[in-house]
Protein backbone atom coordinates (compact mmCIF):
# COMPACT_ATOMS: atom_id res chain seq x y z
CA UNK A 1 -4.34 2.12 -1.10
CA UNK A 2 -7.65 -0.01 -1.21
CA UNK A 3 -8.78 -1.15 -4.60
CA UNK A 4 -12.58 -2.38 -5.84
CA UNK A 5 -12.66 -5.75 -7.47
CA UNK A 6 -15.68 -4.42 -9.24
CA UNK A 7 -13.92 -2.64 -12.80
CA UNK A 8 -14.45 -2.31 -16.84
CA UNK A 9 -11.75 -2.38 -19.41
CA UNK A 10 -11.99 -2.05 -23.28
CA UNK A 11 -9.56 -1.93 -26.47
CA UNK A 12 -10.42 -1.66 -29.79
CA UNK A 13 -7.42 -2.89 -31.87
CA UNK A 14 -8.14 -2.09 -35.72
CA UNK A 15 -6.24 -4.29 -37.95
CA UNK A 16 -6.41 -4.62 -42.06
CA UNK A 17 -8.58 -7.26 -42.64
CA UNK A 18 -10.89 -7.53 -38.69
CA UNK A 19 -11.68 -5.05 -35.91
CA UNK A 20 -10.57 -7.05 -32.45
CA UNK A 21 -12.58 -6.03 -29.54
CA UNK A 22 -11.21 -6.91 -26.16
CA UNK A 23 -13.28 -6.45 -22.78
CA UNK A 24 -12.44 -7.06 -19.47
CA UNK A 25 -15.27 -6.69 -16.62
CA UNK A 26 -14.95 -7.38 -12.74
CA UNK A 27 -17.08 -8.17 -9.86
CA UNK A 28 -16.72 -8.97 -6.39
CA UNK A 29 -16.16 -12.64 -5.53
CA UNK A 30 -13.68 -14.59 -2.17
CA UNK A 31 -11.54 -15.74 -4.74
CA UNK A 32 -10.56 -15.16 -8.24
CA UNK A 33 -13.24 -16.58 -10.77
CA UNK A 34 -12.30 -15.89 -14.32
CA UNK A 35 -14.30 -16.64 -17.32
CA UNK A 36 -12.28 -16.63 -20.71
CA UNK A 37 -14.05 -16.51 -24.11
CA UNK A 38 -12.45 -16.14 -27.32
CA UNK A 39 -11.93 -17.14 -30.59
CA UNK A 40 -11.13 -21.00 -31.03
CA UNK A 41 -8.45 -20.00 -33.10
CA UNK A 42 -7.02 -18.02 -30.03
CA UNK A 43 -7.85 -21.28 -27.99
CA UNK A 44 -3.97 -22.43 -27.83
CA UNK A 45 -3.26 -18.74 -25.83
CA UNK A 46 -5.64 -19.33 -23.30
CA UNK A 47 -3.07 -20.30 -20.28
CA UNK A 48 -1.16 -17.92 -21.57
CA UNK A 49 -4.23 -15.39 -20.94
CA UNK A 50 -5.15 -16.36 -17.41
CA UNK A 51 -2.03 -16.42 -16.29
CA UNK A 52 -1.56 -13.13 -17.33
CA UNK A 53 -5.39 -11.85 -16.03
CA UNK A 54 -5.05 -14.14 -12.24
CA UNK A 55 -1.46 -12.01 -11.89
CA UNK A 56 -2.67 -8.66 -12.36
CA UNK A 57 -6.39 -9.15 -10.68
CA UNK A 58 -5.73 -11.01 -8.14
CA UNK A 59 -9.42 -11.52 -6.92
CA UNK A 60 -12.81 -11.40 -7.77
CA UNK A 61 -15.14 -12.52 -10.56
CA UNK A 62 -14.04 -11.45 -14.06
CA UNK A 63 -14.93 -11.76 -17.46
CA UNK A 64 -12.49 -11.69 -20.46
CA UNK A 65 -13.75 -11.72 -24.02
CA UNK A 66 -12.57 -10.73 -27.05
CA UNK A 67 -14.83 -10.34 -29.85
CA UNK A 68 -13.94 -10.25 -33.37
CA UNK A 69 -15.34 -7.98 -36.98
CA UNK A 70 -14.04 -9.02 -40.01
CA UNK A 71 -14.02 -6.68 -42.61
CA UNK A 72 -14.34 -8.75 -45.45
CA UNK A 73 -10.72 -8.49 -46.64
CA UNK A 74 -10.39 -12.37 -46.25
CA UNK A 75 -13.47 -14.87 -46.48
CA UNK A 76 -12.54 -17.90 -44.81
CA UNK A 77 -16.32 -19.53 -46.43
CA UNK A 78 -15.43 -20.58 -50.28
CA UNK A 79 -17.55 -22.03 -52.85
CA UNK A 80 -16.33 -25.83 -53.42
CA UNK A 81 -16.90 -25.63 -56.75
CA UNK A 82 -16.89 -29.38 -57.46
CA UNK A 83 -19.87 -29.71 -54.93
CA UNK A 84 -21.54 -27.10 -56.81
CA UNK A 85 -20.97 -28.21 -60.22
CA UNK A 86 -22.16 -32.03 -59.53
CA UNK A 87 -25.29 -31.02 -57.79
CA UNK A 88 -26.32 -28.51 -60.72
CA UNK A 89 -25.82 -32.08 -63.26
CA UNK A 90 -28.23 -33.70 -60.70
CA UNK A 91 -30.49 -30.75 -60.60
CA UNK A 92 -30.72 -31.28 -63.98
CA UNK A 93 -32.55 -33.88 -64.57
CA UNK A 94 -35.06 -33.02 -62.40
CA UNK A 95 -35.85 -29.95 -62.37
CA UNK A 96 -36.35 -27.73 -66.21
CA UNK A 97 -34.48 -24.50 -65.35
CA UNK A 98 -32.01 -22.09 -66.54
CA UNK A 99 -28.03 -22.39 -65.22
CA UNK A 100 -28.78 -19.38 -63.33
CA UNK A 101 -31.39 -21.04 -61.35
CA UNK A 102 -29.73 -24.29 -61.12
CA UNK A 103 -26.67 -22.53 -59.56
CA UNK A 104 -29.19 -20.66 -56.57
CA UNK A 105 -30.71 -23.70 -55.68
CA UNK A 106 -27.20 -25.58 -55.69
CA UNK A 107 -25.31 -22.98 -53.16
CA UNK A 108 -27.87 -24.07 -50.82
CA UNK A 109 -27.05 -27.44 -50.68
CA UNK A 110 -25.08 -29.16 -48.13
CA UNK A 111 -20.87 -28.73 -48.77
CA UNK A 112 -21.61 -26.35 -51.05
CA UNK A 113 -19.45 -23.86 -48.89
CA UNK A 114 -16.11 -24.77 -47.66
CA UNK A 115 -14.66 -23.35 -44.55
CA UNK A 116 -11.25 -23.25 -44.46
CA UNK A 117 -9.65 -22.96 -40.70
CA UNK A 118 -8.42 -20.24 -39.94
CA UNK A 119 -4.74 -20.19 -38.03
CA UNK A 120 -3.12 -18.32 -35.53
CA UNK A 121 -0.84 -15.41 -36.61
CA UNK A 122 1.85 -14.70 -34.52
CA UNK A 123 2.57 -11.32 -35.36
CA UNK A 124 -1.11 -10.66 -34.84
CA UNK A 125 -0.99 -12.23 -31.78
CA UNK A 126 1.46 -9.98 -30.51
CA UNK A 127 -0.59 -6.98 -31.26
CA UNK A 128 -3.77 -8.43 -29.39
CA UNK A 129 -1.14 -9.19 -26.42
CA UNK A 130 -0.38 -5.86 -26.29
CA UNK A 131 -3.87 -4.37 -26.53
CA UNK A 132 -4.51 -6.94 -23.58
CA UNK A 133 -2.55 -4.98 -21.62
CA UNK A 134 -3.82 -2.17 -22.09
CA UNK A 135 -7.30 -3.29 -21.41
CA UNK A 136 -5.56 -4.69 -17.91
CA UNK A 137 -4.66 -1.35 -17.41
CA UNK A 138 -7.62 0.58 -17.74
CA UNK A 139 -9.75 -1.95 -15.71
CA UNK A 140 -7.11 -1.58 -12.52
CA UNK A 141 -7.55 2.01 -13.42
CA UNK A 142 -11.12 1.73 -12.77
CA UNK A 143 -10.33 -0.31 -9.85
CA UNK A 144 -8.28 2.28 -8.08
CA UNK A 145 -10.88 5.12 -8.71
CA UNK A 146 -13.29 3.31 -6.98
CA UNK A 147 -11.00 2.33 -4.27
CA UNK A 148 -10.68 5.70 -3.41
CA UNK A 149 -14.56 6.56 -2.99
CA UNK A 150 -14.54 3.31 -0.87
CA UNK A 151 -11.65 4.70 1.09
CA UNK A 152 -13.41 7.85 2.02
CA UNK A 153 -15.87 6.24 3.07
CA UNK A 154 -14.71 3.48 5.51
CA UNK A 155 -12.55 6.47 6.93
CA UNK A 156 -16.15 8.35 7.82
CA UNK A 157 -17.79 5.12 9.12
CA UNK A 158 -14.40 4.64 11.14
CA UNK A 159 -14.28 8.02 12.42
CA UNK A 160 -17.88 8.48 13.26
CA UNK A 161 -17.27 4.91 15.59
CA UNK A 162 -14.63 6.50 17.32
CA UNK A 163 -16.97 9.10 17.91
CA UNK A 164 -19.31 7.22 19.82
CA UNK A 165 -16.75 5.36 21.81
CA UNK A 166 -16.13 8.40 23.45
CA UNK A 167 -19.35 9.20 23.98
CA UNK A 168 -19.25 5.23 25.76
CA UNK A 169 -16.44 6.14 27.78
CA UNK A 170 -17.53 9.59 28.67
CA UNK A 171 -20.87 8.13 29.95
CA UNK A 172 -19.56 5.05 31.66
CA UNK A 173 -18.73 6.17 35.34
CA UNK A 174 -22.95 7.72 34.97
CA UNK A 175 -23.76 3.84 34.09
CA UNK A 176 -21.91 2.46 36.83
CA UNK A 177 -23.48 4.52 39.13
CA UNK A 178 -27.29 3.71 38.03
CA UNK A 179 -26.36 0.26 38.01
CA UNK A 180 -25.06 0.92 41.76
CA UNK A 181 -28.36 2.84 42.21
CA UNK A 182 -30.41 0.30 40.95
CA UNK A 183 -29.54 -2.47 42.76
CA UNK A 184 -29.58 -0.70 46.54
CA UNK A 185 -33.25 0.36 45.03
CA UNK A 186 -34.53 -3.35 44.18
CA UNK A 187 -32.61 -4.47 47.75
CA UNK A 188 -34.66 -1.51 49.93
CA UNK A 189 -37.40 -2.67 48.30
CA UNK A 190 -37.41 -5.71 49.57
CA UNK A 191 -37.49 -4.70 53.13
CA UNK A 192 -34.88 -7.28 54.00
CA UNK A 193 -32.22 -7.43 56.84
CA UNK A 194 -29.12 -7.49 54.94
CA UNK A 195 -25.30 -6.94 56.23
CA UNK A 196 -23.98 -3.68 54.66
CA UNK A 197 -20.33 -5.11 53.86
CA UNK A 198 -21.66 -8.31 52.75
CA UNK A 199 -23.42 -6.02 50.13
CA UNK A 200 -20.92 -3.95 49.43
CA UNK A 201 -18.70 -6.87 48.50
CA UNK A 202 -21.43 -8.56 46.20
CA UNK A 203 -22.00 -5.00 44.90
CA UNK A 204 -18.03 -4.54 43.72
CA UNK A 205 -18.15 -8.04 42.60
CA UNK A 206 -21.15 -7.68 40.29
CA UNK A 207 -20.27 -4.29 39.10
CA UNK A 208 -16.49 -6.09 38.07
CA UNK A 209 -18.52 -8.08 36.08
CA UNK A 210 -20.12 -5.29 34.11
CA UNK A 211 -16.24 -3.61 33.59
CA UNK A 212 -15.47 -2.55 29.72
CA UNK A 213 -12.19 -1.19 30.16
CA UNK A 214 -10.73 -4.30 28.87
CA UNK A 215 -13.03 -3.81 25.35
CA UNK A 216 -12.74 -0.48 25.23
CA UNK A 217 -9.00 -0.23 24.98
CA UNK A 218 -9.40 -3.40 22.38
CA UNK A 219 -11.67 -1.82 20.51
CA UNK A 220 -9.68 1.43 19.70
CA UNK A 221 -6.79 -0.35 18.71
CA UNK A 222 -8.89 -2.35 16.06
CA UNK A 223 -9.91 1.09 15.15
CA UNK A 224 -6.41 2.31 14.89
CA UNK A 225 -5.49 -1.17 12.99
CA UNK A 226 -8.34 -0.79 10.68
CA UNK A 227 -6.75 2.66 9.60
CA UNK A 228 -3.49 1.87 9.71
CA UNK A 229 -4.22 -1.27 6.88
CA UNK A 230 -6.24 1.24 4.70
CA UNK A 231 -3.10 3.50 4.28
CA UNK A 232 -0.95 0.48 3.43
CA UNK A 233 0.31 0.41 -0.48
CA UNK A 234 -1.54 -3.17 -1.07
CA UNK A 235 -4.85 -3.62 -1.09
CA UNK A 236 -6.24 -6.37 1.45
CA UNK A 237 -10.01 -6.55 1.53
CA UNK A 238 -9.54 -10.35 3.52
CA UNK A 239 -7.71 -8.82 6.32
CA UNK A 240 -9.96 -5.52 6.90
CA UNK A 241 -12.48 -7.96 6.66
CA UNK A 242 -10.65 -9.73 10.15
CA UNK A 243 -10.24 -6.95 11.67
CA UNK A 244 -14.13 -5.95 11.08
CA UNK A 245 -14.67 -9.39 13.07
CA UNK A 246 -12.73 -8.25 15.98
CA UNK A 247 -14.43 -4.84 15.85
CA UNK A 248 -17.68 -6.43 15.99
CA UNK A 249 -16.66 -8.99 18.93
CA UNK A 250 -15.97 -6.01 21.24
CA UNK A 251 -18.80 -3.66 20.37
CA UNK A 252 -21.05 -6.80 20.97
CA UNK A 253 -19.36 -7.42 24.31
CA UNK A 254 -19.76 -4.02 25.19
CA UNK A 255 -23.56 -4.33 23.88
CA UNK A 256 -23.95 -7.16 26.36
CA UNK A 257 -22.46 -5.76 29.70
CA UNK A 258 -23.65 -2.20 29.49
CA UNK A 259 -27.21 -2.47 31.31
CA UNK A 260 -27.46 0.93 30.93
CA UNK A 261 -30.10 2.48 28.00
CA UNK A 262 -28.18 5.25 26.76
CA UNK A 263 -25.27 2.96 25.93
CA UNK A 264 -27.41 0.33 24.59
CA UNK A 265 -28.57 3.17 21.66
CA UNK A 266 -24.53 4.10 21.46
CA UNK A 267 -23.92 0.78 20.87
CA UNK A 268 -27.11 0.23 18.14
CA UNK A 269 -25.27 3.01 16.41
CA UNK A 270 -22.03 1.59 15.74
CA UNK A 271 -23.37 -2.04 15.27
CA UNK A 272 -25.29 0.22 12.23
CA UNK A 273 -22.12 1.87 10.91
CA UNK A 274 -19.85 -1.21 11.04
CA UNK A 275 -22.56 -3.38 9.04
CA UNK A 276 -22.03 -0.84 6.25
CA UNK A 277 -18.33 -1.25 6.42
CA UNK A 278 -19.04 -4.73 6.54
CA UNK A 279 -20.91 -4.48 3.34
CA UNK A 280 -18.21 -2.23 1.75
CA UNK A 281 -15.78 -4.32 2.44
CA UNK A 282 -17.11 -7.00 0.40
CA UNK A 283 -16.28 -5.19 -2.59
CA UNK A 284 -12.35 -4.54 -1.56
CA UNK A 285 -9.91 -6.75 -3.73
């Protein structure tokens, strides 16, 4: 079954101290374009995290973040109270205040905080690992669903081709004929001596050249191979996208030799309803 690359994926994970936010989103792209952001205390899992994301995704361009709350149970900022302390002496004697003052105007002094790094936990890790998962999950989910619309719908657009091949090959011995027609009309009209066989020869000839058989049998079996790829278990939006080549190669060659108006318009109309296919198919992972 056909999948979208476009998807969404989120898990909250709610731990003691932080809330852990983790987001997956997914858009169409040739190959597999994957944008990581996450805490730089996280930084040393990062392989670890697009390996994980380029096996399950395949394709398409994605964004992975994971945000993070804390709840105030740990503050990694600290006063450095030695900082503090010497800049209130300095303050001092220059300013006349009270210690309370002194201590306002010293917090907001350079180094007056101290951050202390903050280090990876593994047994937190192991949690958020989990919880990636999940968010993997949810966003093939999404994938799927979508795939499903998009299935529908290439199976109408296929179907409604078909439809007008046989209106093609129902009409084609009434072409042949006013091309026939046509000719012997511009010939008479030239009042010109002309030998009969001669012409009839030319006539087969140039009406040989105008033959689809050859596209019309090629271009229901890349109809039938179209279908036949959409019912297969992986999802391969490359090769449909092949196949909509070849599709397009023979409808265009049929385009070209018809000579014949009411073919012409058959053949606008599945030119129309490929290009959406086409444009579908951009989408398929």
């Amino acid at each position: 079954m056909i999948q979208s690359m476009t998807g969404y994926g989120k898990t909250v994970l709610q731990l003691s101290t932080k809330k852990i936010t983790i987001e997956l989103k997914s858009l169409n792209s040739k190959n597999l374009d994957l944008n990581v952001r996450i805490p730089s205390y996280y930084r040393e899992k990062e392989l670890d995290i697009r390996k994980k994301l380029a096996s399950a995704l395949i394709r398409g361009k994605v964004d992975f973040s994971i945000y993070i709350e804390n709840n105030g149970g740990d503050a990694s900022s600290k006063i450095n109270e030695a900082v503090v302390k010497e800049y209130m002496e300095q303050l001092k004697n220059i300013v006349n205040s009270n210690e309370v003052e002194l201590l306002k105007m010293a917090v907001r002094l350079p180094e007056s905080l101290k951050t202390e790094k903050e280090e990876l936990d593994e047994e937190e890790w192991k949690q958020i690992d989990v919880s990636i998962d999940e968010t993997i999950a949810k966003i093939n989910e999404y994938r799927v669903h979508e795939g499903e619309s998009m299935h529908a719908d290439f199976v109408l657009r296929i179907s409604i081709i078909e439809d007008l091949l046989n209106k093609v090959i129902e009409i084609d011995p009434l072409r042949i004929q006013h091309v026939k027609e046509k000719i012997k009309k511009a010939v008479a009209e030239l009042e010109a001596k002309i030998d009969e066989s001669r012409f009839e020869q030319e006539l087969i000839y140039y009406i040989e050249k105008l033959d689809i058989t050859e596209e019309k049998v090629r271009l229901k079996n890349h109809l039938d191979y179209f279908m036949k790829e959409l019912e297969e278990n992986t999802s391969n939006g490359k090769k449909l996208g092949f196949i909509t080549q070849e599709i397009g190669r023979e409808i265009n060659t049929v385009g070209s030799k018809s000579n014949f108006a009411d073919m012409q318009k058959l053949v606008v109309q599945m030119k129309d309803e490929l290009e959406k296919i086409k444009e579908q198919n951009l989408n398929v992972l």
